[in-house]
N, C-alpha and C. Protein backbone atom coordinates (compact mmCIF):
# COMPACT_ATOMS: atom_id res chain seq x y z
N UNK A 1 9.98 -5.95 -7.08
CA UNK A 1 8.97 -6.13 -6.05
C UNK A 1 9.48 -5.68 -4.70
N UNK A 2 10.96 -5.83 -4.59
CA UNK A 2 11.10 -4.60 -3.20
C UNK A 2 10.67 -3.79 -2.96
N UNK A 3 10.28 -3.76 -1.60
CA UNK A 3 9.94 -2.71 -1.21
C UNK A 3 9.26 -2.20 0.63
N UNK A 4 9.39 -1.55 1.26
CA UNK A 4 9.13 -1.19 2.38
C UNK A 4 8.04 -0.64 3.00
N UNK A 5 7.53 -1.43 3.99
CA UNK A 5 6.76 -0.94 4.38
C UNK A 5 6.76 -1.37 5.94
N UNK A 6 6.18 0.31 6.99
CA UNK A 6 5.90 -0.40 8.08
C UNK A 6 4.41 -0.94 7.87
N UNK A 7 4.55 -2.45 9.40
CA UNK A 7 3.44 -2.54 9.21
C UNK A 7 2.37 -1.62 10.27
N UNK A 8 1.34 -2.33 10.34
CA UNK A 8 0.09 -1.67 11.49
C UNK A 8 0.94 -2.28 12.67
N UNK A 9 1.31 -2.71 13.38
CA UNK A 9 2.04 -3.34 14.29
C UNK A 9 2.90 -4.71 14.16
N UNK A 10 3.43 -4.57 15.29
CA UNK A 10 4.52 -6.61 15.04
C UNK A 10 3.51 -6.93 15.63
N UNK A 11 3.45 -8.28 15.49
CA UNK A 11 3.37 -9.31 15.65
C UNK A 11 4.11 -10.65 15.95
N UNK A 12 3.91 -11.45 17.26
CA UNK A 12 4.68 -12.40 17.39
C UNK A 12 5.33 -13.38 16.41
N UNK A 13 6.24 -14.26 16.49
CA UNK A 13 7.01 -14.77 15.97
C UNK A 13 6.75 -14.85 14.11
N UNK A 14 7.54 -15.62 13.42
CA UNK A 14 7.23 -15.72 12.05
C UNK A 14 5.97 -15.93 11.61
N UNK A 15 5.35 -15.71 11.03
CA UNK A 15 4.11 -16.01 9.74
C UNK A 15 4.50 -16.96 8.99
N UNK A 16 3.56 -18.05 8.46
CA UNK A 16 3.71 -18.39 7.40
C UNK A 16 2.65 -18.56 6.28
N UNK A 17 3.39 -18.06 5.42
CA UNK A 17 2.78 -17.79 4.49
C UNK A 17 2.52 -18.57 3.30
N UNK A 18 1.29 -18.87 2.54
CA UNK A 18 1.33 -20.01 1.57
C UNK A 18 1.31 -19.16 0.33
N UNK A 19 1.72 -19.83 -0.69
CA UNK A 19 2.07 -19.11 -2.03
C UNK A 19 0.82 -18.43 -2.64
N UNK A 20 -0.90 -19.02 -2.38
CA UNK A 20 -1.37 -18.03 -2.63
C UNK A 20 -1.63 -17.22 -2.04
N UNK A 21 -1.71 -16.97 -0.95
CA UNK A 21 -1.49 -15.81 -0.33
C UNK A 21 -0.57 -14.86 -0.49
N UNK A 22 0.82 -15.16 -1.17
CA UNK A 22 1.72 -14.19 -1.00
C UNK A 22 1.43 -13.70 -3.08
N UNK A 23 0.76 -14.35 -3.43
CA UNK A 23 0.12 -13.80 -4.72
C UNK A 23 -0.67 -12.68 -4.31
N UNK A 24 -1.89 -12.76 -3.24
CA UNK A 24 -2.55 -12.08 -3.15
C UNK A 24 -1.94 -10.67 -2.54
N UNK A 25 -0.72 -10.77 -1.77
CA UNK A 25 -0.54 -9.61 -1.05
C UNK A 25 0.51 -8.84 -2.65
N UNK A 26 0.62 -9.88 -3.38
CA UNK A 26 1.63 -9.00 -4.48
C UNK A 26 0.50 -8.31 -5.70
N UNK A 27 -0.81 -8.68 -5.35
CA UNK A 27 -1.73 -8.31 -6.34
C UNK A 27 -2.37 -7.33 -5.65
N UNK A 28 -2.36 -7.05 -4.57
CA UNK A 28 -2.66 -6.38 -3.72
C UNK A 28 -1.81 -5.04 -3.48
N UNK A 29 -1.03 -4.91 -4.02
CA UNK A 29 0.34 -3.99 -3.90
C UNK A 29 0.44 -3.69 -2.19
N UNK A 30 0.39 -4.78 -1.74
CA UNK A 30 1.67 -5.08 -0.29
C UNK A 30 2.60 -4.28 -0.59
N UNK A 31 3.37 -3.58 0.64
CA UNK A 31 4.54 -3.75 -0.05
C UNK A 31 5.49 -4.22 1.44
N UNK A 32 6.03 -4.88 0.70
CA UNK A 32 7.24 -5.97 1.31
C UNK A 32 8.56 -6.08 1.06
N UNK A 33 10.01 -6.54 1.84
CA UNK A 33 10.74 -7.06 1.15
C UNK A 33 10.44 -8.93 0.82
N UNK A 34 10.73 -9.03 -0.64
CA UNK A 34 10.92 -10.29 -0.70
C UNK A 34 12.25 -10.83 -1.16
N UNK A 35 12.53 -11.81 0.05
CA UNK A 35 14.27 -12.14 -0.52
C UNK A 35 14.43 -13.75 -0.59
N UNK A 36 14.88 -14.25 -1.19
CA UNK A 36 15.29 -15.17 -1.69
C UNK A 36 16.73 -15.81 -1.16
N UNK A 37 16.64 -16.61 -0.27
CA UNK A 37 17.83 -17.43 0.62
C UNK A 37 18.67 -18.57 -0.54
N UNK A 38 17.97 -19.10 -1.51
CA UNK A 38 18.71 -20.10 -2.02
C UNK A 38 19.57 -19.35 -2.94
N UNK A 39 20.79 -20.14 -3.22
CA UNK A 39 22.06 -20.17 -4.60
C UNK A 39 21.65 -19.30 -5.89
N UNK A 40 22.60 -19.21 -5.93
CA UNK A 40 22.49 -18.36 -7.60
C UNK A 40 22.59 -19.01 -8.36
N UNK A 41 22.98 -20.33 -8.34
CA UNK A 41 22.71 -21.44 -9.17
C UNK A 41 20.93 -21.70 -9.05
N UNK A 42 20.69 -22.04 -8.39
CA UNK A 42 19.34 -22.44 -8.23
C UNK A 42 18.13 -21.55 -8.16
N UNK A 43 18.54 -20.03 -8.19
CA UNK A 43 17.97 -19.06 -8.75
C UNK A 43 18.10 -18.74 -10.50
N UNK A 44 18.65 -19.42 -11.13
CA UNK A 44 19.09 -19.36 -12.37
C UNK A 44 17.87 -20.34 -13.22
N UNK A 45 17.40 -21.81 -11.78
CA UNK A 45 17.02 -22.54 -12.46
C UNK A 45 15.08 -22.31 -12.66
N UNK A 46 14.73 -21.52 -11.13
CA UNK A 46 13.91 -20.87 -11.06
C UNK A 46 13.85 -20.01 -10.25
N UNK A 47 12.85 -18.86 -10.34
CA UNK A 47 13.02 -17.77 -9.34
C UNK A 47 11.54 -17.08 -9.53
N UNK A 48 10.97 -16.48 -8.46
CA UNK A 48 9.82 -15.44 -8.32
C UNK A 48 10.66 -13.89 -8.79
N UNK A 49 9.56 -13.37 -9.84
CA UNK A 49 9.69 -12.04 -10.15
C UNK A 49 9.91 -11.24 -9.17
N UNK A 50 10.71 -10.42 -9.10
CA UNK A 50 10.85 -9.37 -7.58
C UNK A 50 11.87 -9.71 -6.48
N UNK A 51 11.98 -11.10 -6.20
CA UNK A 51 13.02 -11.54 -4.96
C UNK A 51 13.87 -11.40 -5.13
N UNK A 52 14.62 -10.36 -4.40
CA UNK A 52 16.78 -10.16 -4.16
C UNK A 52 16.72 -11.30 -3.65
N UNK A 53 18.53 -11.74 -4.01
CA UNK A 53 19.21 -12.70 -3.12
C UNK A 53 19.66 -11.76 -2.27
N UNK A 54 19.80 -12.94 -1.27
CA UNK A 54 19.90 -12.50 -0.07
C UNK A 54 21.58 -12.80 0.01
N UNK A 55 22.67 -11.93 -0.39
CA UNK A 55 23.94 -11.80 -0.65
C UNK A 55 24.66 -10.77 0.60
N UNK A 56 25.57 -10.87 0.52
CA UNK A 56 25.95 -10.12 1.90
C UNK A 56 25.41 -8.55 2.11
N UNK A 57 25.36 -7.73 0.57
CA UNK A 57 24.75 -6.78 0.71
C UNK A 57 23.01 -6.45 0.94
N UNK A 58 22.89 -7.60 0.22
CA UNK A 58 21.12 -7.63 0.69
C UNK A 58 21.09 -7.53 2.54
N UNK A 59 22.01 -8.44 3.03
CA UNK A 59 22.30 -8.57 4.48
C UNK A 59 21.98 -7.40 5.11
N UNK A 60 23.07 -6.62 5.04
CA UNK A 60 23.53 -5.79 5.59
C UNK A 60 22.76 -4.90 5.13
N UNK A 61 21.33 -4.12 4.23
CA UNK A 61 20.39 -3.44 3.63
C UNK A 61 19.51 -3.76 4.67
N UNK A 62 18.91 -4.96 4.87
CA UNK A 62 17.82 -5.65 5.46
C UNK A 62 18.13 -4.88 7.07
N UNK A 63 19.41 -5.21 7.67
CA UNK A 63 19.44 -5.06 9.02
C UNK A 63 19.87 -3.70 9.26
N UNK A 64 19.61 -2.28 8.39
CA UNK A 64 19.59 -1.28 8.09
C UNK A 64 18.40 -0.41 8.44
N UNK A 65 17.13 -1.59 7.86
CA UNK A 65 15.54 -1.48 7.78
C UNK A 65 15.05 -1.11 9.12
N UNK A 66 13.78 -0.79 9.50
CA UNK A 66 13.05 -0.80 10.59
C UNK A 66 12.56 -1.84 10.79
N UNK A 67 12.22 -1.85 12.03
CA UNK A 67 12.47 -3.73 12.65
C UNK A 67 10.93 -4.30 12.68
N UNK A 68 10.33 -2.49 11.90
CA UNK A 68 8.84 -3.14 11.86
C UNK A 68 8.35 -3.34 10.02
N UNK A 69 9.71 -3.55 9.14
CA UNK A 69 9.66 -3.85 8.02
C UNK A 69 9.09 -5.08 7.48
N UNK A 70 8.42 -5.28 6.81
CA UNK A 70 7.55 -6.65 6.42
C UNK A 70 8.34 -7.41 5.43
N UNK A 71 9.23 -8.21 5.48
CA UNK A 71 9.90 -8.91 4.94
C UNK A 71 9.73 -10.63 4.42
N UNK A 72 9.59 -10.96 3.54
CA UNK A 72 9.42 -12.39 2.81
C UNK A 72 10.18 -13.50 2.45
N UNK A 73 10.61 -14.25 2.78
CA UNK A 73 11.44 -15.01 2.95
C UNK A 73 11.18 -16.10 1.78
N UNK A 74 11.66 -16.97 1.08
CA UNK A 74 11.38 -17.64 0.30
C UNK A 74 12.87 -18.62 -0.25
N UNK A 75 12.53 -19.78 -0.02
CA UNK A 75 14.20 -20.59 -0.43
C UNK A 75 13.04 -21.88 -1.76
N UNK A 76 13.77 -23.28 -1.89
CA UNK A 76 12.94 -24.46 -2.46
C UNK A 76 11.79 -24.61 -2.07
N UNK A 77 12.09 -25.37 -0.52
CA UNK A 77 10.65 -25.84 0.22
C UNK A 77 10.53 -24.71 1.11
N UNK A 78 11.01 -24.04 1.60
CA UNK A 78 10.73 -23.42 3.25
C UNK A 78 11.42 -23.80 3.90
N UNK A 79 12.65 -24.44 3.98
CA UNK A 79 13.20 -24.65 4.94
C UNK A 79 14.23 -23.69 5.42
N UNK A 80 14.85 -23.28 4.68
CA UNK A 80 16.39 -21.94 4.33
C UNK A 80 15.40 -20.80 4.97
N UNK A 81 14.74 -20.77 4.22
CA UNK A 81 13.97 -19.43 4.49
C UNK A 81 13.49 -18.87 6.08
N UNK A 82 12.83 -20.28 6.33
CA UNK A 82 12.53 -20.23 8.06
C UNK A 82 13.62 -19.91 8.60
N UNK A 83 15.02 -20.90 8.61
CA UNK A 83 16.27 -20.21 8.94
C UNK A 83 16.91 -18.98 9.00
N UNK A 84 16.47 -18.67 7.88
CA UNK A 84 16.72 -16.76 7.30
C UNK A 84 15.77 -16.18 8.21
N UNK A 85 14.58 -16.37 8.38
CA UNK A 85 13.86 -15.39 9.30
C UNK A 85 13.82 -15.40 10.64
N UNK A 86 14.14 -16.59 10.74
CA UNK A 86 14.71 -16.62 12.47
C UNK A 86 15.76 -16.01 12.93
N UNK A 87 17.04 -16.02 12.09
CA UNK A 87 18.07 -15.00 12.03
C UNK A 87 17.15 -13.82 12.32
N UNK A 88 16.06 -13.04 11.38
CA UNK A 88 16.04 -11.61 11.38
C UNK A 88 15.65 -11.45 12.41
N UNK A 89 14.55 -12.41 12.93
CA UNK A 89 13.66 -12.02 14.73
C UNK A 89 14.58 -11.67 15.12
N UNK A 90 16.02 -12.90 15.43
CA UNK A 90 16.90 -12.47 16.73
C UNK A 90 17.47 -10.73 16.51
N UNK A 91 17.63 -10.59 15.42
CA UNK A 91 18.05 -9.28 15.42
C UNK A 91 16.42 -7.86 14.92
N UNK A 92 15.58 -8.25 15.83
CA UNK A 92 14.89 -7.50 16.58
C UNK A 92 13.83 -7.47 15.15
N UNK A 93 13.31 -7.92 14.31
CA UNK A 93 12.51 -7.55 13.15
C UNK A 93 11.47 -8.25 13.44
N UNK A 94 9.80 -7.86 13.47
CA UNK A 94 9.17 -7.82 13.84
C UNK A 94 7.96 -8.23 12.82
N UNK A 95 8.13 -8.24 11.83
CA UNK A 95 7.07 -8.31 10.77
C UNK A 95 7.52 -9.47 9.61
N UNK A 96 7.80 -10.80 9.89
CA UNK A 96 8.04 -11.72 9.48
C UNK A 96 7.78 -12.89 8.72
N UNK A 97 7.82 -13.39 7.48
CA UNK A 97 7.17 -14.07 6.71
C UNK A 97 7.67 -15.09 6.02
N UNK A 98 7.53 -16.73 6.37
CA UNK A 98 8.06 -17.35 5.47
C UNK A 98 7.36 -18.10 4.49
N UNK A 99 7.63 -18.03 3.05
CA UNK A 99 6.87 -18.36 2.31
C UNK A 99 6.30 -20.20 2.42
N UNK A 100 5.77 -21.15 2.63
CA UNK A 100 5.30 -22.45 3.16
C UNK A 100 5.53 -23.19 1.97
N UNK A 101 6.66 -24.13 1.45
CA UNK A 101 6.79 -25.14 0.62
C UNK A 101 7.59 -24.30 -0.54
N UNK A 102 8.02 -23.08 -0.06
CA UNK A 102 8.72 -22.10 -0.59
C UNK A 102 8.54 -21.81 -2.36
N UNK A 103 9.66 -22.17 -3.29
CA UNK A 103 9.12 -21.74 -4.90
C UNK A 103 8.51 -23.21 -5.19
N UNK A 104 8.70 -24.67 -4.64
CA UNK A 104 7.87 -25.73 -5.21
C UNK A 104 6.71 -25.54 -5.48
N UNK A 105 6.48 -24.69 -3.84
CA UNK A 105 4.78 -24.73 -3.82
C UNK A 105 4.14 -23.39 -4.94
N UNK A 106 5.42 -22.12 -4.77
CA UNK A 106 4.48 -21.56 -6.17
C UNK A 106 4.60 -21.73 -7.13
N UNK A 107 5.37 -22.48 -7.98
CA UNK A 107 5.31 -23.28 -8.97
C UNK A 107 3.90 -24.29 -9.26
N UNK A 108 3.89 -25.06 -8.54
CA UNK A 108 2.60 -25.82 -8.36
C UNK A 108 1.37 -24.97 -8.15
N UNK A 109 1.21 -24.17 -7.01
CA UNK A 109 0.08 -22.92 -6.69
C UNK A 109 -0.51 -21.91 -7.29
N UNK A 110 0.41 -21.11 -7.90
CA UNK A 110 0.50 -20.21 -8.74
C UNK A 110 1.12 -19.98 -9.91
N UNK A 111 1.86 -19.94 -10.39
CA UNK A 111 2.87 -19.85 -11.74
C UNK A 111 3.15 -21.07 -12.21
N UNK A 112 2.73 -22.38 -12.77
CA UNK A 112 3.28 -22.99 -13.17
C UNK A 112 4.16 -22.75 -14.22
N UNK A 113 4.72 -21.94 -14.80
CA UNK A 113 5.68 -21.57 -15.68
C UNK A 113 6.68 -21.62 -14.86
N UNK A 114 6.85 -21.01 -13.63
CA UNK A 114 8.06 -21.66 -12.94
C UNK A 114 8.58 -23.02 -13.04
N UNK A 115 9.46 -23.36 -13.81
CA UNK A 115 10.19 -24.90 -13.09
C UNK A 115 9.94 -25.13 -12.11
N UNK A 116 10.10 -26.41 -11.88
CA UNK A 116 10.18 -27.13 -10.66
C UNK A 116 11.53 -28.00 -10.49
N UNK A 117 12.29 -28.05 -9.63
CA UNK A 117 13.70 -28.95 -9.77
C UNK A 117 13.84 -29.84 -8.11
């Protein structure tokens, strides 16, 4: 599901985004990065189709990007993730998204085949 795109313009600070919505922009063929802030343990236990971890090389890829790249953020609840995207603002990225109640909520929202932990 990586993937790049500029957008039509930035927009102020983070977005947030609720899980069906970020169904709709993936049914929609958006294209986005979507990255994934939590453990590789806890990506093992569940995970959304498409999301890199966000590992030092994902890092250093991301802050490579154009700062008007549309990027997705996604941890458990939303909390990591907001963290992760506040990082990217400060370093000038403009098109920002954190997923809202993060994989709980698409587990519950959308995919219940996802675990929940």
């Amino acid at each position: 599901m990586s993937h790049v795109v500029k957008d039509s313009g930035p927009r102020p600070g983070i977005q947030q985004l609720s899980a069906p919505q970020l169904k709709d922009m993936m049914d929609d063929g958006v294209l986005f990065e979507l990255i994934d802030v939590r453990t590789e343990g806890e990506r093992a236990i569940a995970k959304i189709e498409g999301a890199r971890l966000l590992d030092q090389a994902c890092h250093d890829y991301l802050l490579g990007l154009d700062p008007d790249t549309s990027i997705v953020f996604q941890c458990h609840h939303g909390i990591r993730s907001q963290s992760a995207a506040e990082y990217f603002a400060r370093h000038g990225f403009r098109c920002l998204y954190n997923l809202e109640g993060g994989i709980d909520a698409w587990s519950q929202l959308v995919d219940g085949s996802v675990p929940r932990y």
